[in-house]
C-alpha atoms as a PDB file:
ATOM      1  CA  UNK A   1       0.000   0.000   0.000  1.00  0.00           C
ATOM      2  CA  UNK A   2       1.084   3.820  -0.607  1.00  0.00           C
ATOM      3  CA  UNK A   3      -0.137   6.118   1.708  1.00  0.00           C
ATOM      4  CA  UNK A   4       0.718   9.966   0.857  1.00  0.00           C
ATOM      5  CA  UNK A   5      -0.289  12.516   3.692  1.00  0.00           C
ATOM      6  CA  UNK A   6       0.286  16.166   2.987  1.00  0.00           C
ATOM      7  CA  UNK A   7       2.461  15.612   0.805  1.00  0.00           C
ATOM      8  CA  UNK A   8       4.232  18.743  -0.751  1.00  0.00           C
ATOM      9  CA  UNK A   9       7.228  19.809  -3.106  1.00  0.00           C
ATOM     10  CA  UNK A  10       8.831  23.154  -4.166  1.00  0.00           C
ATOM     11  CA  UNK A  11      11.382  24.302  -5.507  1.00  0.00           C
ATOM     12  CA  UNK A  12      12.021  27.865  -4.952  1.00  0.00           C
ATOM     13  CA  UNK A  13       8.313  29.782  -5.318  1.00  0.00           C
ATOM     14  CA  UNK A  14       7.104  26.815  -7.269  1.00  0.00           C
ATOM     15  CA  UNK A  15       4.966  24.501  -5.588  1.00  0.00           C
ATOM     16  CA  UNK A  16       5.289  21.477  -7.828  1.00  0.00           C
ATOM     17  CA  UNK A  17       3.308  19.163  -5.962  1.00  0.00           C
ATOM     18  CA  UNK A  18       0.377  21.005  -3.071  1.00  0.00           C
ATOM     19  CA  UNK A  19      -0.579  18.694  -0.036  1.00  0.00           C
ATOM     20  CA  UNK A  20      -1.496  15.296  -1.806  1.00  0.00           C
ATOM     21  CA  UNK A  21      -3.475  13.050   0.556  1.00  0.00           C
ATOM     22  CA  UNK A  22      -4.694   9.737  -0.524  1.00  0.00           C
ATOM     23  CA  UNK A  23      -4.315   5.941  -0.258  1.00  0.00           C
ATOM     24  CA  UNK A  24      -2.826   3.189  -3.316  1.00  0.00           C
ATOM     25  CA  UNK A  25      -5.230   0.445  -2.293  1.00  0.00           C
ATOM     26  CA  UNK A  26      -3.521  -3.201  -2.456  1.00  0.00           C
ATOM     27  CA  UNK A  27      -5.782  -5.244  -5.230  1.00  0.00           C
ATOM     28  CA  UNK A  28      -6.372  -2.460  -7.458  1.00  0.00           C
ATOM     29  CA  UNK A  29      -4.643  -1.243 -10.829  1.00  0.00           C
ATOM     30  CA  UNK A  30      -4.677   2.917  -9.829  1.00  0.00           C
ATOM     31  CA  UNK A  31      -4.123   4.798 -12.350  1.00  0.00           C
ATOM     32  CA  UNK A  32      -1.893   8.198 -12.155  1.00  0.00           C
ATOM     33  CA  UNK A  33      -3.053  10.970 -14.308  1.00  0.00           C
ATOM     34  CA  UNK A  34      -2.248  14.560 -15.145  1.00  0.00           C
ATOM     35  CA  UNK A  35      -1.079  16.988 -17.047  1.00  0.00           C
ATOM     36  CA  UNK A  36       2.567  17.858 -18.259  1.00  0.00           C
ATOM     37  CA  UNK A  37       3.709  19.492 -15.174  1.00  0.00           C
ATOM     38  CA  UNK A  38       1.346  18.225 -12.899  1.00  0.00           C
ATOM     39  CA  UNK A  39       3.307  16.835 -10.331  1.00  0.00           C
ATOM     40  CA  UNK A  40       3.018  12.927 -11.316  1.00  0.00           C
ATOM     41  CA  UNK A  41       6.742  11.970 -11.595  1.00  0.00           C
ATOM     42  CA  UNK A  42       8.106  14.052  -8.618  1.00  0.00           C
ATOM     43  CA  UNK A  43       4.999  12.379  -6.768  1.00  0.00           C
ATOM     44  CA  UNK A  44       6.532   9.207  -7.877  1.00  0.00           C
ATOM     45  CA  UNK A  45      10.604   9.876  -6.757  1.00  0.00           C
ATOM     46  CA  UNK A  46       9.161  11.453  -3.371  1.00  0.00           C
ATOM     47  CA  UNK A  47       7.534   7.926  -2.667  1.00  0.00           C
ATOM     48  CA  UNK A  48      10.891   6.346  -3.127  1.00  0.00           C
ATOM     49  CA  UNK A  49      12.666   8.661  -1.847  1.00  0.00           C
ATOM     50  CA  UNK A  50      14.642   9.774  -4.959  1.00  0.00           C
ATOM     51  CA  UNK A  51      13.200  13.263  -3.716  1.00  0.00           C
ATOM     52  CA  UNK A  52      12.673  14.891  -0.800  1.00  0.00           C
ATOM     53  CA  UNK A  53       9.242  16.213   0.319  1.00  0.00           C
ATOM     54  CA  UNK A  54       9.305  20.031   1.531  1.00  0.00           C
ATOM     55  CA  UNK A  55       5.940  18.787   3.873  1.00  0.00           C
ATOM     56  CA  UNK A  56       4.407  15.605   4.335  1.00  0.00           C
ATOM     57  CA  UNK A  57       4.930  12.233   3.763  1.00  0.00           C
ATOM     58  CA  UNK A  58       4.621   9.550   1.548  1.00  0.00           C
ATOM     59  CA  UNK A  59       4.729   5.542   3.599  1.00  0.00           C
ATOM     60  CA  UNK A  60       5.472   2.460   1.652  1.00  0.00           C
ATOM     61  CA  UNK A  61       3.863  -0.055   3.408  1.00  0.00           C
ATOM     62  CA  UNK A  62       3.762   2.502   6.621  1.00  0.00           C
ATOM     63  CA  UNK A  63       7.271   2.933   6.257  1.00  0.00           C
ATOM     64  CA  UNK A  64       9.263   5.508   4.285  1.00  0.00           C
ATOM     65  CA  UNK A  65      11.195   4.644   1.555  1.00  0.00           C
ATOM     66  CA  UNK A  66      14.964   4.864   2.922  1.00  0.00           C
ATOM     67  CA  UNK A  67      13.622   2.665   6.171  1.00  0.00           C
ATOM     68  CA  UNK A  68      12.908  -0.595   4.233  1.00  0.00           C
ATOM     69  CA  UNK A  69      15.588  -2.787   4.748  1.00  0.00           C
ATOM     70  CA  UNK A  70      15.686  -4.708   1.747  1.00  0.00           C
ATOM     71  CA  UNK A  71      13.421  -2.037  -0.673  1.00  0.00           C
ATOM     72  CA  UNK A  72      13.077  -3.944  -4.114  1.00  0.00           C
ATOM     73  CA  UNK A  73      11.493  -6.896  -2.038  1.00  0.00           C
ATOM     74  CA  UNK A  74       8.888  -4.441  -0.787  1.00  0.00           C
ATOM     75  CA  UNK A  75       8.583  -2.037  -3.930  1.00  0.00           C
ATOM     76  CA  UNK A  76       9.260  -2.892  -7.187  1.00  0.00           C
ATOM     77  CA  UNK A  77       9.399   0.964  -9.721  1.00  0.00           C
ATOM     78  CA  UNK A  78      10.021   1.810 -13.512  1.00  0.00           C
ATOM     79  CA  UNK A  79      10.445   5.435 -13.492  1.00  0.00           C
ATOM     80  CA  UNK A  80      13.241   5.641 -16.376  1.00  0.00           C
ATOM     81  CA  UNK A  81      13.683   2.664 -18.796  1.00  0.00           C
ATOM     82  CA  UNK A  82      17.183   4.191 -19.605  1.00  0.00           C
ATOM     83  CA  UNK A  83      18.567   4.989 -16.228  1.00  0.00           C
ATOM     84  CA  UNK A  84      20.989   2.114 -15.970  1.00  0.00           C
ATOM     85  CA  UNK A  85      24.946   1.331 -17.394  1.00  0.00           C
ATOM     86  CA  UNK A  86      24.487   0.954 -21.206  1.00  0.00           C
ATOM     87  CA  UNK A  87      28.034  -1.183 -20.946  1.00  0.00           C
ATOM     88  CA  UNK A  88      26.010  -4.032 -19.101  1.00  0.00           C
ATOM     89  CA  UNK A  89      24.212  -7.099 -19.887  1.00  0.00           C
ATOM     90  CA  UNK A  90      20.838  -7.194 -19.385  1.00  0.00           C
ATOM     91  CA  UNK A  91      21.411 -10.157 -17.565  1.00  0.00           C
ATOM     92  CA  UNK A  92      24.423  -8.292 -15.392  1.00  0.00           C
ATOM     93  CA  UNK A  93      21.905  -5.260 -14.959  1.00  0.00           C
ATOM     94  CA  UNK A  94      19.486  -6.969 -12.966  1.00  0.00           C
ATOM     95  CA  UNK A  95      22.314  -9.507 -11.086  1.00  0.00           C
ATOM     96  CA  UNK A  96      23.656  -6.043  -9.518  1.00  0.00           C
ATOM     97  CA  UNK A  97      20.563  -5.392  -8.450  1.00  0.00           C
ATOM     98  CA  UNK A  98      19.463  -8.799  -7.313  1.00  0.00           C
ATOM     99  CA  UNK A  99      22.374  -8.936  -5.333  1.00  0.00           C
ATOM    100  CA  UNK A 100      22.438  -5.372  -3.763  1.00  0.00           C
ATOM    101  CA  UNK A 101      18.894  -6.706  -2.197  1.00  0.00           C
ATOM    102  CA  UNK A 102      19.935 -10.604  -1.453  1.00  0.00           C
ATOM    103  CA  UNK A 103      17.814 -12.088  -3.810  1.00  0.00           C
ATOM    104  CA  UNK A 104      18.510 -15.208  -5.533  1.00  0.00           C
ATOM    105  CA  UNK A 105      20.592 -14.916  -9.112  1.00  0.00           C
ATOM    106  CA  UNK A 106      17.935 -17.488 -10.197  1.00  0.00           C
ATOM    107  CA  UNK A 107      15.098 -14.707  -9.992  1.00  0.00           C
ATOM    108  CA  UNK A 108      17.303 -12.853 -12.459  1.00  0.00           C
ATOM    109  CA  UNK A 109      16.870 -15.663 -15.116  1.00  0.00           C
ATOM    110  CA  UNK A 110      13.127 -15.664 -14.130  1.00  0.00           C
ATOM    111  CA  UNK A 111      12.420 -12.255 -14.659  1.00  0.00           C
ATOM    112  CA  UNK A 112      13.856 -12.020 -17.854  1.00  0.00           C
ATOM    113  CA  UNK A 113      11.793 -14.783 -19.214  1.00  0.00           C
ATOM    114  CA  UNK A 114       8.694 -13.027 -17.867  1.00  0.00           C
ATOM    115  CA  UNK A 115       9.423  -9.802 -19.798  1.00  0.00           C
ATOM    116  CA  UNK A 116      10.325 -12.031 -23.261  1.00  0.00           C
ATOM    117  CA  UNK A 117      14.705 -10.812 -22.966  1.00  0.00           C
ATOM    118  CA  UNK A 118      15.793 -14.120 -22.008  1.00  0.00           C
ATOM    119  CA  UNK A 119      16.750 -14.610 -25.451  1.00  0.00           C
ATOM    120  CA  UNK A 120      19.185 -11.004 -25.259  1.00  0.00           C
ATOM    121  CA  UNK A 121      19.919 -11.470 -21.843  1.00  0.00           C
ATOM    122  CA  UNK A 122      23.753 -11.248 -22.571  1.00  0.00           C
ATOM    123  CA  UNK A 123      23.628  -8.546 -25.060  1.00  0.00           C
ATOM    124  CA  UNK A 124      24.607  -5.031 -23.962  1.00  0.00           C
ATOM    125  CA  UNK A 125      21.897  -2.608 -22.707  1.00  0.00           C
ATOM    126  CA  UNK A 126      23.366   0.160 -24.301  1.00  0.00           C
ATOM    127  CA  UNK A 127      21.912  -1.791 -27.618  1.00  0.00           C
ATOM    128  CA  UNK A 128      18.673  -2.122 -26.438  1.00  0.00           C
ATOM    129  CA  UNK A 129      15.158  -0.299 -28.304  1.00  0.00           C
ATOM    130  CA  UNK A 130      12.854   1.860 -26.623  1.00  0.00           C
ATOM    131  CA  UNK A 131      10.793  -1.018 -26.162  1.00  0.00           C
ATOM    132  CA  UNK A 132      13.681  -3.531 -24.749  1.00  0.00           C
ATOM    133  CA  UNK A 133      14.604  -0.956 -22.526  1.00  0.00           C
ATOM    134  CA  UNK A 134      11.032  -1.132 -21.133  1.00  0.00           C
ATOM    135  CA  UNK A 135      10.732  -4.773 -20.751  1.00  0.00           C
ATOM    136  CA  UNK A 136      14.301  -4.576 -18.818  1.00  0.00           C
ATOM    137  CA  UNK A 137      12.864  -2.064 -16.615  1.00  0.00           C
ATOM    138  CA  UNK A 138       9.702  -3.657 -16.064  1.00  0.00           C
ATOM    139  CA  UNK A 139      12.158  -6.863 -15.672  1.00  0.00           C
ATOM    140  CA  UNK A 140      13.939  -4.598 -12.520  1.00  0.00           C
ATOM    141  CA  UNK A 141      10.443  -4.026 -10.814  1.00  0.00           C
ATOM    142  CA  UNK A 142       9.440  -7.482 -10.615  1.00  0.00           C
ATOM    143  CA  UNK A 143      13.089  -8.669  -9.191  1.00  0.00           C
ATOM    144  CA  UNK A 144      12.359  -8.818  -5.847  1.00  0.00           C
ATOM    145  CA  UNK A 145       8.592  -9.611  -6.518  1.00  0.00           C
ATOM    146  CA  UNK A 146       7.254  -6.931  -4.684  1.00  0.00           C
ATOM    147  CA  UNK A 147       3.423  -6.060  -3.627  1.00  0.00           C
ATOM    148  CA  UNK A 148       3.880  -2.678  -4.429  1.00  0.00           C
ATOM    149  CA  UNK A 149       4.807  -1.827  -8.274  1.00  0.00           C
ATOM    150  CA  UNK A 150       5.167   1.545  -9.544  1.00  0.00           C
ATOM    151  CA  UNK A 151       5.061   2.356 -13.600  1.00  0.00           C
ATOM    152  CA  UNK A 152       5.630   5.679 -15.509  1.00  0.00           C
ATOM    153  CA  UNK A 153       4.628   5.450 -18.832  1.00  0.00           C
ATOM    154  CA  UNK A 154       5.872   1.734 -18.794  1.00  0.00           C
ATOM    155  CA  UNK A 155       4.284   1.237 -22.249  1.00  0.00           C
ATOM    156  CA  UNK A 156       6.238   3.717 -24.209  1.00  0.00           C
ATOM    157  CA  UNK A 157       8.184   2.621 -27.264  1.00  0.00           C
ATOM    158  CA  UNK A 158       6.082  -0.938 -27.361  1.00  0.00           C
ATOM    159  CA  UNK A 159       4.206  -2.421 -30.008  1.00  0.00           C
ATOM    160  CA  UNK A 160       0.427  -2.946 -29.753  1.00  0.00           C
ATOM    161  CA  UNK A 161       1.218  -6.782 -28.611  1.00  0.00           C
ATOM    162  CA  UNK A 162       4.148  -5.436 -26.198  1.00  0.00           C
ATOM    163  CA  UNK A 163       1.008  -2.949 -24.803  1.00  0.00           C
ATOM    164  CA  UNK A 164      -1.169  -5.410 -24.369  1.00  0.00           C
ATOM    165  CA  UNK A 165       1.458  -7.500 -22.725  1.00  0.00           C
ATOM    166  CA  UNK A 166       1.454  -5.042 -20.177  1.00  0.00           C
ATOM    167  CA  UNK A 167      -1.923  -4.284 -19.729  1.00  0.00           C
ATOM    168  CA  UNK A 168      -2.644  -8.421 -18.408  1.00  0.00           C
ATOM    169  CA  UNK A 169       0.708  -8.211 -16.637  1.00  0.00           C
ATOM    170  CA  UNK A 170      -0.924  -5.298 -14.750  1.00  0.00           C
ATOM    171  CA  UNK A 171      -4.405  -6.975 -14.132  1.00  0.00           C
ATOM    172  CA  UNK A 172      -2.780 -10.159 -13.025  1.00  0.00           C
ATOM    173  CA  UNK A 173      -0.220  -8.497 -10.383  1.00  0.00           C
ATOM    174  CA  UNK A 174      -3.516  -6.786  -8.922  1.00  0.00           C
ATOM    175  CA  UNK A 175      -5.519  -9.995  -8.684  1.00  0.00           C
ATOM    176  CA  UNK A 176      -2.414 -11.195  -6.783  1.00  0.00           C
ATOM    177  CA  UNK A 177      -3.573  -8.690  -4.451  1.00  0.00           C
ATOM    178  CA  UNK A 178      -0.233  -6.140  -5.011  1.00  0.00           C
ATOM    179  CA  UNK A 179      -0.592  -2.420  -5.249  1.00  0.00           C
ATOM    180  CA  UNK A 180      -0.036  -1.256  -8.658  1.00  0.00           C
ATOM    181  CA  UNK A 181       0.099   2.348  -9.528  1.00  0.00           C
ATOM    182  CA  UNK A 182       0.128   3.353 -12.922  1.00  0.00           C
ATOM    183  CA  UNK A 183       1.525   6.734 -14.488  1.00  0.00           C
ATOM    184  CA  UNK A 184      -0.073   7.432 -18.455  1.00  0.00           C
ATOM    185  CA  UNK A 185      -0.726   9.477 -20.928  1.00  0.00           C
ATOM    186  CA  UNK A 186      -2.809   7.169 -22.778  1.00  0.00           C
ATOM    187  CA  UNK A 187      -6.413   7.751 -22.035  1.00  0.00           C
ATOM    188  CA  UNK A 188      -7.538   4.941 -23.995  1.00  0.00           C
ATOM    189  CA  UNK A 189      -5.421   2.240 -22.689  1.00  0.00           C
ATOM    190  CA  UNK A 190      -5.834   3.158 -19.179  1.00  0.00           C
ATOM    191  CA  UNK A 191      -9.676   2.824 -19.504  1.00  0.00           C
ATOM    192  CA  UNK A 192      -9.026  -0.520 -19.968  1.00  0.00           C
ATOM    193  CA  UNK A 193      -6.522  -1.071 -17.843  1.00  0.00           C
ATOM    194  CA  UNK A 194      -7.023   0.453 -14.069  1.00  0.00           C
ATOM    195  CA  UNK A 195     -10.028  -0.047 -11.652  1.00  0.00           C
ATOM    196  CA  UNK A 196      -9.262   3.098 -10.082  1.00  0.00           C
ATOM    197  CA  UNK A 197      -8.158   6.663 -10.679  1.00  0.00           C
ATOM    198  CA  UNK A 198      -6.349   9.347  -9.479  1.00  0.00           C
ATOM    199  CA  UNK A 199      -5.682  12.703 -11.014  1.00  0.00           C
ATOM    200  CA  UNK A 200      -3.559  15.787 -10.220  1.00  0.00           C
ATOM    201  CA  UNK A 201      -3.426  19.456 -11.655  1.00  0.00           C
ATOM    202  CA  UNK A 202      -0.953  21.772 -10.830  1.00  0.00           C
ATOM    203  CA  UNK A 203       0.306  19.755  -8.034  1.00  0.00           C
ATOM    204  CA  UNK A 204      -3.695  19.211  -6.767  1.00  0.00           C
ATOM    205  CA  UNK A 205      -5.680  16.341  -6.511  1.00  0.00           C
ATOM    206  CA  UNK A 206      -8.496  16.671  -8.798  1.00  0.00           C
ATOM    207  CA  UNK A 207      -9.942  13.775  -8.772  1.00  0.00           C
ATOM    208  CA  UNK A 208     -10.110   9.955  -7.061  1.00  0.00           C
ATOM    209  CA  UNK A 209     -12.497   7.466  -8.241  1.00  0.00           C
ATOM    210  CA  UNK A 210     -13.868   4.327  -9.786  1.00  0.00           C
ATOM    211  CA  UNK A 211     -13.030   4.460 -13.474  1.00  0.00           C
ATOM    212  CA  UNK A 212     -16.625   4.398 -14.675  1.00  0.00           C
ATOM    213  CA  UNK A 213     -17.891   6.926 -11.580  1.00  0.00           C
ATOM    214  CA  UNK A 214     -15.377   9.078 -12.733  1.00  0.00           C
ATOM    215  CA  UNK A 215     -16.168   8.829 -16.179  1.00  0.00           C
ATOM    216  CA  UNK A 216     -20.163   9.755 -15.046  1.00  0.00           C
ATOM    217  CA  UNK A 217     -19.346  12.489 -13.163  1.00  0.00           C
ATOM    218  CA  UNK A 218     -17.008  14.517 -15.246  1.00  0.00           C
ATOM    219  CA  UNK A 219     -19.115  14.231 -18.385  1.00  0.00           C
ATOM    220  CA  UNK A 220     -22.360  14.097 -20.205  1.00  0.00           C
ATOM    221  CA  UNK A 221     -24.050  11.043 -21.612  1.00  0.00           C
ATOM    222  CA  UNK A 222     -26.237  11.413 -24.556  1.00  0.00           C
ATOM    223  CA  UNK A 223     -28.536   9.670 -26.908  1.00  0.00           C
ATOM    224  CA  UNK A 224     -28.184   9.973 -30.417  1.00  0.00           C
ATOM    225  CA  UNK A 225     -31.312   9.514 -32.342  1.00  0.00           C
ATOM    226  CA  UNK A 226     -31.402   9.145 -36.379  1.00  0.00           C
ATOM    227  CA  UNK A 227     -35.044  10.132 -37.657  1.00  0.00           C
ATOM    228  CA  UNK A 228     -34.959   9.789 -41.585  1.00  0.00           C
ATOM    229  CA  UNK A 229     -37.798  12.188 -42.365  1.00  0.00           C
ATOM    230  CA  UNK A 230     -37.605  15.940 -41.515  1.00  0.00           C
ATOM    231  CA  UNK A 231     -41.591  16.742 -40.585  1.00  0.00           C
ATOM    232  CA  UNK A 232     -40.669  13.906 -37.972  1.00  0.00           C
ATOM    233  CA  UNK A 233     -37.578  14.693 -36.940  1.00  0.00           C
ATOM    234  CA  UNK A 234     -38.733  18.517 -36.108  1.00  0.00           C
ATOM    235  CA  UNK A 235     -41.713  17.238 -34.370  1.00  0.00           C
ATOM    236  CA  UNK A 236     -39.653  15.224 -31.725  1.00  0.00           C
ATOM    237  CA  UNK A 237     -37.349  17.938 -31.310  1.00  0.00           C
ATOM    238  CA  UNK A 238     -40.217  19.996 -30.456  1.00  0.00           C
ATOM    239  CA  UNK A 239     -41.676  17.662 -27.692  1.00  0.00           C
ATOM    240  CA  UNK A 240     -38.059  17.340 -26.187  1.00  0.00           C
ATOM    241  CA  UNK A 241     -37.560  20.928 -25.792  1.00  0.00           C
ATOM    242  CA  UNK A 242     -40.988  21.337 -24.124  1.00  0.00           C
ATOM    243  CA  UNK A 243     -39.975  18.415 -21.737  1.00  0.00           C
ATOM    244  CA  UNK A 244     -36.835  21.095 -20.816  1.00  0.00           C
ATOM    245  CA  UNK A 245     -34.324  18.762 -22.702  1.00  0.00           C
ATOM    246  CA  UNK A 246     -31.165  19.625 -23.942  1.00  0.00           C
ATOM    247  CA  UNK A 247     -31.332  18.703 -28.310  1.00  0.00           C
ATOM    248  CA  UNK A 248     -28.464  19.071 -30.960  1.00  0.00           C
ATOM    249  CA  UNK A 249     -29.647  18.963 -34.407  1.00  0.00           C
ATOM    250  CA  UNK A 250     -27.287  18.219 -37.649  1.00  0.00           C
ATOM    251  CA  UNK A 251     -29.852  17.749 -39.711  1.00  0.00           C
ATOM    252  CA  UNK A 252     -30.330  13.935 -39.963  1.00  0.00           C
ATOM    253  CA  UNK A 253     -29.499  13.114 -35.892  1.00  0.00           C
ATOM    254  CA  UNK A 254     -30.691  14.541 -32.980  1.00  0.00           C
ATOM    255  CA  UNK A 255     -28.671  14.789 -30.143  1.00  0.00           C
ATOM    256  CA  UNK A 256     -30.639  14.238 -26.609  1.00  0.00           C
ATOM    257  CA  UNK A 257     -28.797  15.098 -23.269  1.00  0.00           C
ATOM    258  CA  UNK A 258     -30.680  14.704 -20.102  1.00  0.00           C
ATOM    259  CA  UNK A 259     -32.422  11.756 -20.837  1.00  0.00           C
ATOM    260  CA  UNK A 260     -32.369   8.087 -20.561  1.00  0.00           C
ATOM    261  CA  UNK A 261     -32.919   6.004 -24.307  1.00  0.00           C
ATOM    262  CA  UNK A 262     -35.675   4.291 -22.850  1.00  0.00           C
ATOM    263  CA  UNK A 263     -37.850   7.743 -22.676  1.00  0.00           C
ATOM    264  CA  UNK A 264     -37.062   9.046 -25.812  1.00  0.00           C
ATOM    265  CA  UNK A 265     -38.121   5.681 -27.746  1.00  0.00           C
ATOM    266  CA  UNK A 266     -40.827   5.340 -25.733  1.00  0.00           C
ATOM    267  CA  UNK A 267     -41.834   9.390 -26.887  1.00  0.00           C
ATOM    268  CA  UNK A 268     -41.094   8.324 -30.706  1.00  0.00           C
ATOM    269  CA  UNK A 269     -43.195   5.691 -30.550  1.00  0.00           C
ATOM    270  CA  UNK A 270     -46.084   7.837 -28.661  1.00  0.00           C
ATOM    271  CA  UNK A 271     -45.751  10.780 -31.174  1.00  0.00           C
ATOM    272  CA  UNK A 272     -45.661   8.377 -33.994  1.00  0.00           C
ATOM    273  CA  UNK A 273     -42.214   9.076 -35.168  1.00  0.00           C
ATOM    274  CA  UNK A 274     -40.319   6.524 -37.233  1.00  0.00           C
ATOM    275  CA  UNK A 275     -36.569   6.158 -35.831  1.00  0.00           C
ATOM    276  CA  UNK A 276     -33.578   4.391 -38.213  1.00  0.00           C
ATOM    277  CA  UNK A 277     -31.449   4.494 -34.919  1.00  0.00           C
ATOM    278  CA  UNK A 278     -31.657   5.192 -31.200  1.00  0.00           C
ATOM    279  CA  UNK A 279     -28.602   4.598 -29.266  1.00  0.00           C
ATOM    280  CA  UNK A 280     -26.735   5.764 -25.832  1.00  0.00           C
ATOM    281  CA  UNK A 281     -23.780   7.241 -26.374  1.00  0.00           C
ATOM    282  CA  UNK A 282     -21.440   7.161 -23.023  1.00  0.00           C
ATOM    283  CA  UNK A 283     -18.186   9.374 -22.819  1.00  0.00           C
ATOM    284  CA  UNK A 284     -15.005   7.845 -23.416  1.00  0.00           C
ATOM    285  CA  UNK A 285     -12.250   8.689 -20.205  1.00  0.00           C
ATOM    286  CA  UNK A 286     -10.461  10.459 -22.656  1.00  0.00           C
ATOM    287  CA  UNK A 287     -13.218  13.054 -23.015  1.00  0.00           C
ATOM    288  CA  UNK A 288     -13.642  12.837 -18.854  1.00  0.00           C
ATOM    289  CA  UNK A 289     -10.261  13.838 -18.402  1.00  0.00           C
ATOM    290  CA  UNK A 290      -9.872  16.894 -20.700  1.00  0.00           C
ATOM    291  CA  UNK A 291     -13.266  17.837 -19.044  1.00  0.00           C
ATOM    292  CA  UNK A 292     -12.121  17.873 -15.868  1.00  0.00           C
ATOM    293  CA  UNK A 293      -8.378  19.192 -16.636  1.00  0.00           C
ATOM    294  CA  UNK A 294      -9.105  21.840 -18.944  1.00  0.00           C
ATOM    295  CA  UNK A 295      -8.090  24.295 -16.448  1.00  0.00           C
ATOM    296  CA  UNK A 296      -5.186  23.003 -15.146  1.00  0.00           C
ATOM    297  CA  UNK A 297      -3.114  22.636 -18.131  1.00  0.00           C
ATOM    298  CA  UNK A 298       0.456  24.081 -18.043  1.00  0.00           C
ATOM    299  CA  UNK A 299       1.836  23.625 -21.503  1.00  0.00           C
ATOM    300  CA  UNK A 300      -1.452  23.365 -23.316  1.00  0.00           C
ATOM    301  CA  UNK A 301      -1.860  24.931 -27.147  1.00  0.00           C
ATOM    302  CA  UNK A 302      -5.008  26.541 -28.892  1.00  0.00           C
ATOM    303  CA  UNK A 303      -6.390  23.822 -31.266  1.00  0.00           C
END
């Protein structure tokens, strides 16, 4: 479990991260979102203690970081897929840290079978793609096989297989009851991938939630009708402003917010009104976040 109380950074006048409080539940896939800037990767070194906070505290386990005795048994962390001696083996990489922790050379061998390098275990690192690098760091979290795993972007520079890869290697170290917390930028792989959410602007927690309560409370769900004739289509846009409902009309759909599908079909079918389609349309978490984030966007550009 991560537990972060208070937690706070800054660096001169800049408050990079602003009094984080939350719990990493064990069992879960959390996901870490935010802008550029937000706060997400100096959230991440302050938990193991690559930085230091300026208030608060983050607790692996209940402990802090530089307390655990032998820390890659406890928490297992990809924060930089190229942060390692390019000179080495991948096999040598992960031996140096295997042994720096006392665990067994033969988890070295294991792990790289797990990530698919076992094959270039003896080949330099320095030689390594984006994506091999990933696998090799992913390779260095599960060493000391951990119940806490932390991932920043761990999916960039893979394939769609290599993605999906991760994604089930994520799911199945949650339903081995581990804590996995999980930094992206990919909206659309992280629907399908966390049960939970957590998301930071400017340093500030935004948001903490369920994956589909956060998607229902940080947008709008609409119906989209398709009424082939025009007399018909103006009619039922008439009733469902009089009913206080909010319509967009393109000319061949109408777009119904406010209302369940079930009422609307049931209204077609009262007034008389032949439908060619009638269908919910739910928000994607992609569409959630920028909702919800608009404002706290450091970098952003004008579309």
């Amino acid at each position: 479990m991560i537990t972060l109380r208070g937690l706070t950074k800054r660096y001169g006048e800049k408050t990079v991260v602003d009094g984080l409080s939350l719990d990493v539940a064990a069992g879960r896939v959390t996901g870490f979102l935010g802008p550029n800037g937000a706060g997400k990767s100096t959230t991440m070194r302050m938990v193991l203690g690559l930085d230091h906070p300026s208030g608060g505290h983050a607790l692996v386990n209940g402990k802090p970081y530089r307390e655990l005795r032998h820390p890659l048994r406890e928490v297992g962390a990809l924060l930089d897929a190229k942060a390692l001696h390019p000179g080495r083996t991948a096999r040598w990489h992960l031996l140096a840290m295997a042994r720096s922790n006392a665990i067994p050379d033969r988890r070295v061998t294991e792990v790289l079978a797990t990530v698919g390098l076992d094959e270039v275990a003896d080949k330099r690192a320095g030689t390594f793609s984006l994506g091999m690098g990933q696998r090799l760091g992913i390779a260095g979290a599960l060493l000391g096989d951990p119940g806490v795993l932390m991932f920043d972007e761990p999916v960039n520079g893979l394939d769609p297989d290599g993605v999906r890869w991760v994604r089930q290697l994520m799911r199945s170290l949650a339903d081995e009851g581990r804590t996995v917390f999980v930094s992206s930028h990919l909206m659309s792989e992280m629907q399908l991938t966390a049960h939970e959410l957590v998301v930071i602007g400017k340093g500030k927690l935004l948001a903490n939630a369920p994956v589909a309560e956060f998607i229902a409370g940080n947008s709008r769900a609409e119906v989209v009708v398709r009424v082939p004739r025009q007399a018909d289509r103006r009619l039922l846009a008439r009733r469902l402003h009089a009913d206080g409902l909010s319509i967009e009309d393109d000319g061949v759909e109408l777009v119904v917010h406010g209302a369940p599908v079930q009422r609307i079909g049931e209204l077609a079918h009262e007034l008389g009104v032949l439908l060619h389609g009638l269908a919910e349309r739910t928000a994607s978490l992609e569409q959630a976040y920028m909702e919800l984030t608009a404002g706290s966007v450091e970098f952003g550009v004008h579309a």
